[in-house]
Protein backbone atom coordinates (compact mmCIF):
# COMPACT_ATOMS: atom_id res chain seq x y z
CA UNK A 1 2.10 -13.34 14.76
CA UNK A 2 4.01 -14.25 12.26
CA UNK A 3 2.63 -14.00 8.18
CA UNK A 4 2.97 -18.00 6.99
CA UNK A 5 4.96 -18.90 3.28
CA UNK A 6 1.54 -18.57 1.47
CA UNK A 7 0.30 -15.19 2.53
CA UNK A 8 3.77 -13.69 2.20
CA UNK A 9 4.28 -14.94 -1.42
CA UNK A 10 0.41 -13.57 -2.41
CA UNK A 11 1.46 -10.08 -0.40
CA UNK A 12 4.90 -10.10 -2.23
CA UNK A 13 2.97 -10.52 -5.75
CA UNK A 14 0.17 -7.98 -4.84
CA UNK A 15 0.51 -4.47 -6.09
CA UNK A 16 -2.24 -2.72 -4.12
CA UNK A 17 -3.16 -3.83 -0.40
CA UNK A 18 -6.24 -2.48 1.64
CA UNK A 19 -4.97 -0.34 4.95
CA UNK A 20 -7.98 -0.28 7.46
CA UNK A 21 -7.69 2.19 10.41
CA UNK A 22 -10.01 3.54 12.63
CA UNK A 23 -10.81 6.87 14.73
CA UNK A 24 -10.78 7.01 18.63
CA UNK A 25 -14.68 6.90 18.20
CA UNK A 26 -14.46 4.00 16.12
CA UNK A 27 -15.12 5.81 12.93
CA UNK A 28 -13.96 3.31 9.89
CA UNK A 29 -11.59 4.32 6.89
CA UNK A 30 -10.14 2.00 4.42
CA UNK A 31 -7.05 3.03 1.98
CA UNK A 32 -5.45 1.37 -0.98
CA UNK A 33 -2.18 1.00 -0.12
CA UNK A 34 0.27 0.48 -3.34
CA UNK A 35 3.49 1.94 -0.92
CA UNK A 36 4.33 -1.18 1.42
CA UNK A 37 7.15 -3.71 2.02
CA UNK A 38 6.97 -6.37 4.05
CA UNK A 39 9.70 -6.26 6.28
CA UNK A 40 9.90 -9.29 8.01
CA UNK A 41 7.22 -12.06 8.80
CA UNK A 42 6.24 -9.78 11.60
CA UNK A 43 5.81 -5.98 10.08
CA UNK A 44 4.38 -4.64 7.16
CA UNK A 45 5.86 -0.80 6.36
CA UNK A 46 3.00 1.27 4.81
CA UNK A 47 4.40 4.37 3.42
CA UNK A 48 2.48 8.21 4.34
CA UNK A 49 2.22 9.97 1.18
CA UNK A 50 -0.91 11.12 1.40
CA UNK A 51 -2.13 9.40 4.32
CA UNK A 52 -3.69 11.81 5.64
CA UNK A 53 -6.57 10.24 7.81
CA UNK A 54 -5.28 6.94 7.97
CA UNK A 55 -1.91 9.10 9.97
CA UNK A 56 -4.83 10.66 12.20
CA UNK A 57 -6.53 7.57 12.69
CA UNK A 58 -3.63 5.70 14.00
CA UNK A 59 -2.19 8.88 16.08
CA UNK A 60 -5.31 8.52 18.14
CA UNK A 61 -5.98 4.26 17.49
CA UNK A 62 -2.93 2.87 16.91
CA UNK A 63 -4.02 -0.39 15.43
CA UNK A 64 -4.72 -1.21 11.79
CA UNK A 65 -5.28 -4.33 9.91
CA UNK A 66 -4.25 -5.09 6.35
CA UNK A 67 -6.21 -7.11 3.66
CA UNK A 68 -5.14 -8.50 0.63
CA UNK A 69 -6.64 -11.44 -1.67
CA UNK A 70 -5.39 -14.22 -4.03
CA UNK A 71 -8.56 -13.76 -7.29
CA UNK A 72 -7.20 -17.03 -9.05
CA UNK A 73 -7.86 -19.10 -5.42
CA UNK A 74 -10.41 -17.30 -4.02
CA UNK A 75 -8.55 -16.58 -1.03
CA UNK A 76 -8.41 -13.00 1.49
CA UNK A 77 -5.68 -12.72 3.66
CA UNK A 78 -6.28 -10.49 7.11
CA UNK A 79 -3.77 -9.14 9.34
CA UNK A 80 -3.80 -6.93 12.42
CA UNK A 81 -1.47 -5.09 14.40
CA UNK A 82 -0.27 -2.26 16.40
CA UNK A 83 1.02 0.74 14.41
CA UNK A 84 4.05 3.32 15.04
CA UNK A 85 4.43 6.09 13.24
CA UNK A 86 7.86 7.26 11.73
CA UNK A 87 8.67 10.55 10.22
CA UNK A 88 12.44 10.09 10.76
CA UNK A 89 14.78 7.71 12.11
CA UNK A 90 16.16 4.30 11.75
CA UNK A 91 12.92 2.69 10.41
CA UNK A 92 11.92 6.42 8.39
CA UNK A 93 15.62 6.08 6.73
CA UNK A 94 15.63 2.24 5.92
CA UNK A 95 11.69 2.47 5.15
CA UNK A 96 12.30 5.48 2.43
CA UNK A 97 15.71 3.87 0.81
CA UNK A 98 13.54 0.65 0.64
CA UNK A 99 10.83 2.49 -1.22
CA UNK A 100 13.08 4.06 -3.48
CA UNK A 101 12.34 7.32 -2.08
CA UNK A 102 15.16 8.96 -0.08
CA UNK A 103 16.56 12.30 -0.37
CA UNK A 104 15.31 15.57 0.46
CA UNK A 105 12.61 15.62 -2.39
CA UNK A 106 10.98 12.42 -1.44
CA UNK A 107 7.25 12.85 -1.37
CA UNK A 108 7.73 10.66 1.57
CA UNK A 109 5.81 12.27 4.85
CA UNK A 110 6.52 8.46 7.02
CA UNK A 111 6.14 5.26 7.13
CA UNK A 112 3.62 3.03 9.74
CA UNK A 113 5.25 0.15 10.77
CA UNK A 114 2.09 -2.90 11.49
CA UNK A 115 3.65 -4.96 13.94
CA UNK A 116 1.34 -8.24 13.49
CA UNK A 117 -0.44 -9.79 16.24
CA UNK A 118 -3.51 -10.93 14.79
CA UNK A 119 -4.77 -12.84 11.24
């Protein structure tokens, strides 16, 4: 599922996004998210810096869904996905240096990558 011109250029403009996750019982949590890139047309990169539910939520659920809005048009954008979680590696290093936030004192715990499958 790929996120079209419009919603990229309102999530490229936004500063804070909405993460929701929820537990394995189905438990609900919502997060403003001001630590994300959009990586492609097809991931979103949420950054764990003090994630701490939202990390437990998707440990056990590993699904999320993303909301952000456009005020001035009246417009929400949803998107869902399956979610990995990263505390090192290829997507942890690129993820971090992306972020601004590599080295050994990065508050940086991971990153979730959102690969989208769902609006």
């Amino acid at each position: 599922m790929a996120i079209d011109k419009s919603a990229r250029n309102q999530l490229e403009s936004q500063v804070t996004i909405i993460l929701g996750t929820a537990s394995k019982t189905g438990e609900p949590n919502l997060a403003p998210i001001a630590l994300y890139w959009l990586r492609d047309e097809n991931a979103i990169i949420i950054g764990d810096m003090y994630l701490r539910t939202a990390k437990d939520n998707i440990l056990e659920n590993p699904r999320a869904q993303v909301c952000f809005w456009d005020e001035a048009n009246h417009k929400t954008f949803k998107f869902s996905g399956s979610v990995t979680y990263h505390t090192d590696g290829p997507e942890f290093d690129t993820a971090a240096e992306q972020f601004g936030l590599s080295g050994d004192t990065s508050d940086l715990k991971g990153v979730m990558v959102i690969s989208l499958d769902q609006d």
